[in-house]
C-alpha atoms as a PDB file:
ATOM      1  CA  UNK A   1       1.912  37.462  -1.127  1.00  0.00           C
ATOM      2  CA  UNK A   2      -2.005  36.644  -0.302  1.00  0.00           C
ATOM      3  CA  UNK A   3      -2.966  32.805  -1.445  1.00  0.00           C
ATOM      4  CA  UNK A   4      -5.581  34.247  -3.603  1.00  0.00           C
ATOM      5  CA  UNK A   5      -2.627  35.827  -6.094  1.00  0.00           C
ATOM      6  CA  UNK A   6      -0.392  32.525  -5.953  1.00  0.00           C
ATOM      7  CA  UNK A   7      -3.710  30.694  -6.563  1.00  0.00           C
ATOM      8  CA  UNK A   8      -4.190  32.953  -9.939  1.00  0.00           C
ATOM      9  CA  UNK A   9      -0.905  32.549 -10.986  1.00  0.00           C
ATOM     10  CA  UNK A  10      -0.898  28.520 -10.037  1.00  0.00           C
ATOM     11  CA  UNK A  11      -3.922  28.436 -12.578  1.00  0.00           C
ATOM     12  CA  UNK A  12      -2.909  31.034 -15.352  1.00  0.00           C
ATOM     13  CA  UNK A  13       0.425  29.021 -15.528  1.00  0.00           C
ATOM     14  CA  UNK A  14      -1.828  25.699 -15.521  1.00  0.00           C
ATOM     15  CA  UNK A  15      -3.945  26.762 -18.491  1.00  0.00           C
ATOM     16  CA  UNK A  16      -0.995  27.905 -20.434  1.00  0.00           C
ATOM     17  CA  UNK A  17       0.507  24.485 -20.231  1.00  0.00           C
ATOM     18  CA  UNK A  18      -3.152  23.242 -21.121  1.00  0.00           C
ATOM     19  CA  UNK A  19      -3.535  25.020 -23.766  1.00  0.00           C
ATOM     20  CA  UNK A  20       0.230  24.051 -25.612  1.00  0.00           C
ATOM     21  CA  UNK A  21      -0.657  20.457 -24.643  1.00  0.00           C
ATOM     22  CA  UNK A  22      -3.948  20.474 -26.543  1.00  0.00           C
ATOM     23  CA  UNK A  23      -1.992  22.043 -29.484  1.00  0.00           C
ATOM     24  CA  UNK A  24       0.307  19.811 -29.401  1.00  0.00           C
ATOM     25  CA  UNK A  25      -2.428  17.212 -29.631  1.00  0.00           C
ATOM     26  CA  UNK A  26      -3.860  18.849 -32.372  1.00  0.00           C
ATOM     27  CA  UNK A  27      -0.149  18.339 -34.501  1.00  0.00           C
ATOM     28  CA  UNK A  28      -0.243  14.899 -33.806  1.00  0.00           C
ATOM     29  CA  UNK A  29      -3.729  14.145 -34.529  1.00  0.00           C
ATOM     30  CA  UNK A  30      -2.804  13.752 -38.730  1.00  0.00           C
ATOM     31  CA  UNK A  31      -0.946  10.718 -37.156  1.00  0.00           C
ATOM     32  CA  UNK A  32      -4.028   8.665 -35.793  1.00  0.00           C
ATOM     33  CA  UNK A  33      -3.444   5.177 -37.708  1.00  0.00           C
ATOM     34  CA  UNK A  34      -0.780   5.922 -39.403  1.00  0.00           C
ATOM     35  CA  UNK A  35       2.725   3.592 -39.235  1.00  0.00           C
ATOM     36  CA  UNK A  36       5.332   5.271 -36.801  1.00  0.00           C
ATOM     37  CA  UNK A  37       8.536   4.750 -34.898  1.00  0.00           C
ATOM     38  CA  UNK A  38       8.542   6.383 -31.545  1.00  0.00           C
ATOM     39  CA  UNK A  39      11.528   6.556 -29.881  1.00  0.00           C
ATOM     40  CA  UNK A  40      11.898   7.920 -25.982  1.00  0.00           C
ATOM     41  CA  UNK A  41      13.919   9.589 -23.730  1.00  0.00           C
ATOM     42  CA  UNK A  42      16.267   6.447 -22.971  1.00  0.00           C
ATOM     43  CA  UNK A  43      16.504   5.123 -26.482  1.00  0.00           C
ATOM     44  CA  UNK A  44      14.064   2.877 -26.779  1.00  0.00           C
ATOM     45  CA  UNK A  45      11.932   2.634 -29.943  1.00  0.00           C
ATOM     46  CA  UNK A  46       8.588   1.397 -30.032  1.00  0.00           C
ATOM     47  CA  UNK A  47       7.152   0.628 -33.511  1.00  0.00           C
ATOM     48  CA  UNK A  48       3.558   0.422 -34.903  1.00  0.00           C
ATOM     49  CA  UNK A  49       0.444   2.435 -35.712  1.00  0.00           C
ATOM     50  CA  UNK A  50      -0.218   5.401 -33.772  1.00  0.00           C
ATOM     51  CA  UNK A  51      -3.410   5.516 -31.689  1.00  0.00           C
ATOM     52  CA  UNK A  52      -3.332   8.103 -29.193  1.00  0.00           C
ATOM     53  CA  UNK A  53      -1.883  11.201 -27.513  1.00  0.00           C
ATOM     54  CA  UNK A  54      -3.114  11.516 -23.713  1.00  0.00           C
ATOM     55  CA  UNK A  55      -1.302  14.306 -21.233  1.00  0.00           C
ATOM     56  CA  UNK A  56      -1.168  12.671 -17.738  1.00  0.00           C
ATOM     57  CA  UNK A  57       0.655  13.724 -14.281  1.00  0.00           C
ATOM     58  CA  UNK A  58       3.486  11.758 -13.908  1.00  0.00           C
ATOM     59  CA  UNK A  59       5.940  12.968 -11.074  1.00  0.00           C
ATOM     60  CA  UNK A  60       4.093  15.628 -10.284  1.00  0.00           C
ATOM     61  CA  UNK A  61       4.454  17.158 -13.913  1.00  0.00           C
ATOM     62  CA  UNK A  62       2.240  17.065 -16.995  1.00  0.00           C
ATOM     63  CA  UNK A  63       3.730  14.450 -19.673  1.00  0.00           C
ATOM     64  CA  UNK A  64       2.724  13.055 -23.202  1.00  0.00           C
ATOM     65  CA  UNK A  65       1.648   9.567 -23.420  1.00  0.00           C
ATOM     66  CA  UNK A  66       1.451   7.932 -27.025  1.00  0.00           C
ATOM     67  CA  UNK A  67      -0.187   4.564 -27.394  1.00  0.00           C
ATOM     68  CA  UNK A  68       1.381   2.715 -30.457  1.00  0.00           C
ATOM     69  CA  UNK A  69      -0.720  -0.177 -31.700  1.00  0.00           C
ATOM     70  CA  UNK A  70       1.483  -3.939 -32.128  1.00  0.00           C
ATOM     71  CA  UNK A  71       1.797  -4.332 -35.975  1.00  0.00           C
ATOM     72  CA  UNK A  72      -0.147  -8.177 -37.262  1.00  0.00           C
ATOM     73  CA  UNK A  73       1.335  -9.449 -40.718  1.00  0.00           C
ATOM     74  CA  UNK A  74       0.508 -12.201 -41.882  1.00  0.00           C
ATOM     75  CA  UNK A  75       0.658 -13.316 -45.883  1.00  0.00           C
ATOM     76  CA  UNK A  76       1.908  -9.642 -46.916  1.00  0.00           C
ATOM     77  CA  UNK A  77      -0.985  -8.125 -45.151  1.00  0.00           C
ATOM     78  CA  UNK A  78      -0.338  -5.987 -41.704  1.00  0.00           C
ATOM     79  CA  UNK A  79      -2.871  -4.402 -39.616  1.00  0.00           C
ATOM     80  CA  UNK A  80      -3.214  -3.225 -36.620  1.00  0.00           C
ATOM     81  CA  UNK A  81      -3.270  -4.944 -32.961  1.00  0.00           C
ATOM     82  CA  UNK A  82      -5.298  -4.726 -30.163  1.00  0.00           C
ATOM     83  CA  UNK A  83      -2.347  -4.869 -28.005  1.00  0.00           C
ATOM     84  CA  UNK A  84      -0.882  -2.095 -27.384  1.00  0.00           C
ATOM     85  CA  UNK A  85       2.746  -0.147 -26.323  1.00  0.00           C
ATOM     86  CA  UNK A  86       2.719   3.423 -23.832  1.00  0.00           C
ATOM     87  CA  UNK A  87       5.333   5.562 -24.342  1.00  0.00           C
ATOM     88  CA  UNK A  88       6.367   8.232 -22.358  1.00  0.00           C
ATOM     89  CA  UNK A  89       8.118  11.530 -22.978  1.00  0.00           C
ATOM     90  CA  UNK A  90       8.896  11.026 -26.622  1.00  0.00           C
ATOM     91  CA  UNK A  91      12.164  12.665 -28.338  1.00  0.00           C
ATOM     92  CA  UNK A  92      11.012  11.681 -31.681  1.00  0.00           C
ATOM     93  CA  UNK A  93       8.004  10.565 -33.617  1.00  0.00           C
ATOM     94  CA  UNK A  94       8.442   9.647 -37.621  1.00  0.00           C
ATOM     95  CA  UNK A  95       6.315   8.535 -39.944  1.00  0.00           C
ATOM     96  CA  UNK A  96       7.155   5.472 -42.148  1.00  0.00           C
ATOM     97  CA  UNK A  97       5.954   3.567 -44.374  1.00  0.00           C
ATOM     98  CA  UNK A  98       6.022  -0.465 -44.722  1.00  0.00           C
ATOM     99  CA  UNK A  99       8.621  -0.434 -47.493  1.00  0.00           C
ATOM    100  CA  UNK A 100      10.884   0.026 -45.043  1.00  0.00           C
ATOM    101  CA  UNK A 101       9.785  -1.242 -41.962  1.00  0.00           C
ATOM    102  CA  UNK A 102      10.344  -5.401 -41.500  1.00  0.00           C
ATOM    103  CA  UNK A 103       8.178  -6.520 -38.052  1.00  0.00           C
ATOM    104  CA  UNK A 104      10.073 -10.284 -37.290  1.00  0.00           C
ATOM    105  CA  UNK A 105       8.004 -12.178 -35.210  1.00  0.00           C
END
């Protein structure tokens, strides 16, 4: 096969997987500030309002990164951090609300 086809097919293959990224993106983007839980591949859950969806190389493949933002309460009122939690290749994102979410510091 001539390096010109597998270089075609390399990049029709990459801007498929562009293309379902940014629509992906897109889904999440109703999200932006909202209170999640986030919980990855290995079980752990990460907890806060969601900031961000970024697609990065990881291991030589194309992965999600969300950025959750660290919950502040203080006298009833919450808001959101500056500090911030990365997760990687998410299983489950769900929106909740702070009736029944309790942040112990």
């Amino acid at each position: 096969m001539k390096p010109e086809i597998i270089i075609q097919q390399g990049l029709k293959s990459a801007n498929i997987l562009l293309k379902n990224a940014q629509q992906r993106a897109a889904e999440l983007d109703h999200l932006k500030g909202e209170l999640v839980i986030i919980k990855d591949a290995n079980g752990k859950t990460f907890k806060g309002f969601f900031r961000s969806v970024e697609f990065v190389i990881l291991d030589n493949r194309i992965t999600a990164r969300y950025t959750v933002c660290h919950i502040l309460e203080c006298n009833g009122f919450m808001m959101p951090s500056e500090h911030t939690d990365e997760v990687y290749d998410a299983v489950d994102i769900r929106k909740t609300s702070y009736k029944n979410y309790r942040y112990n510091v």
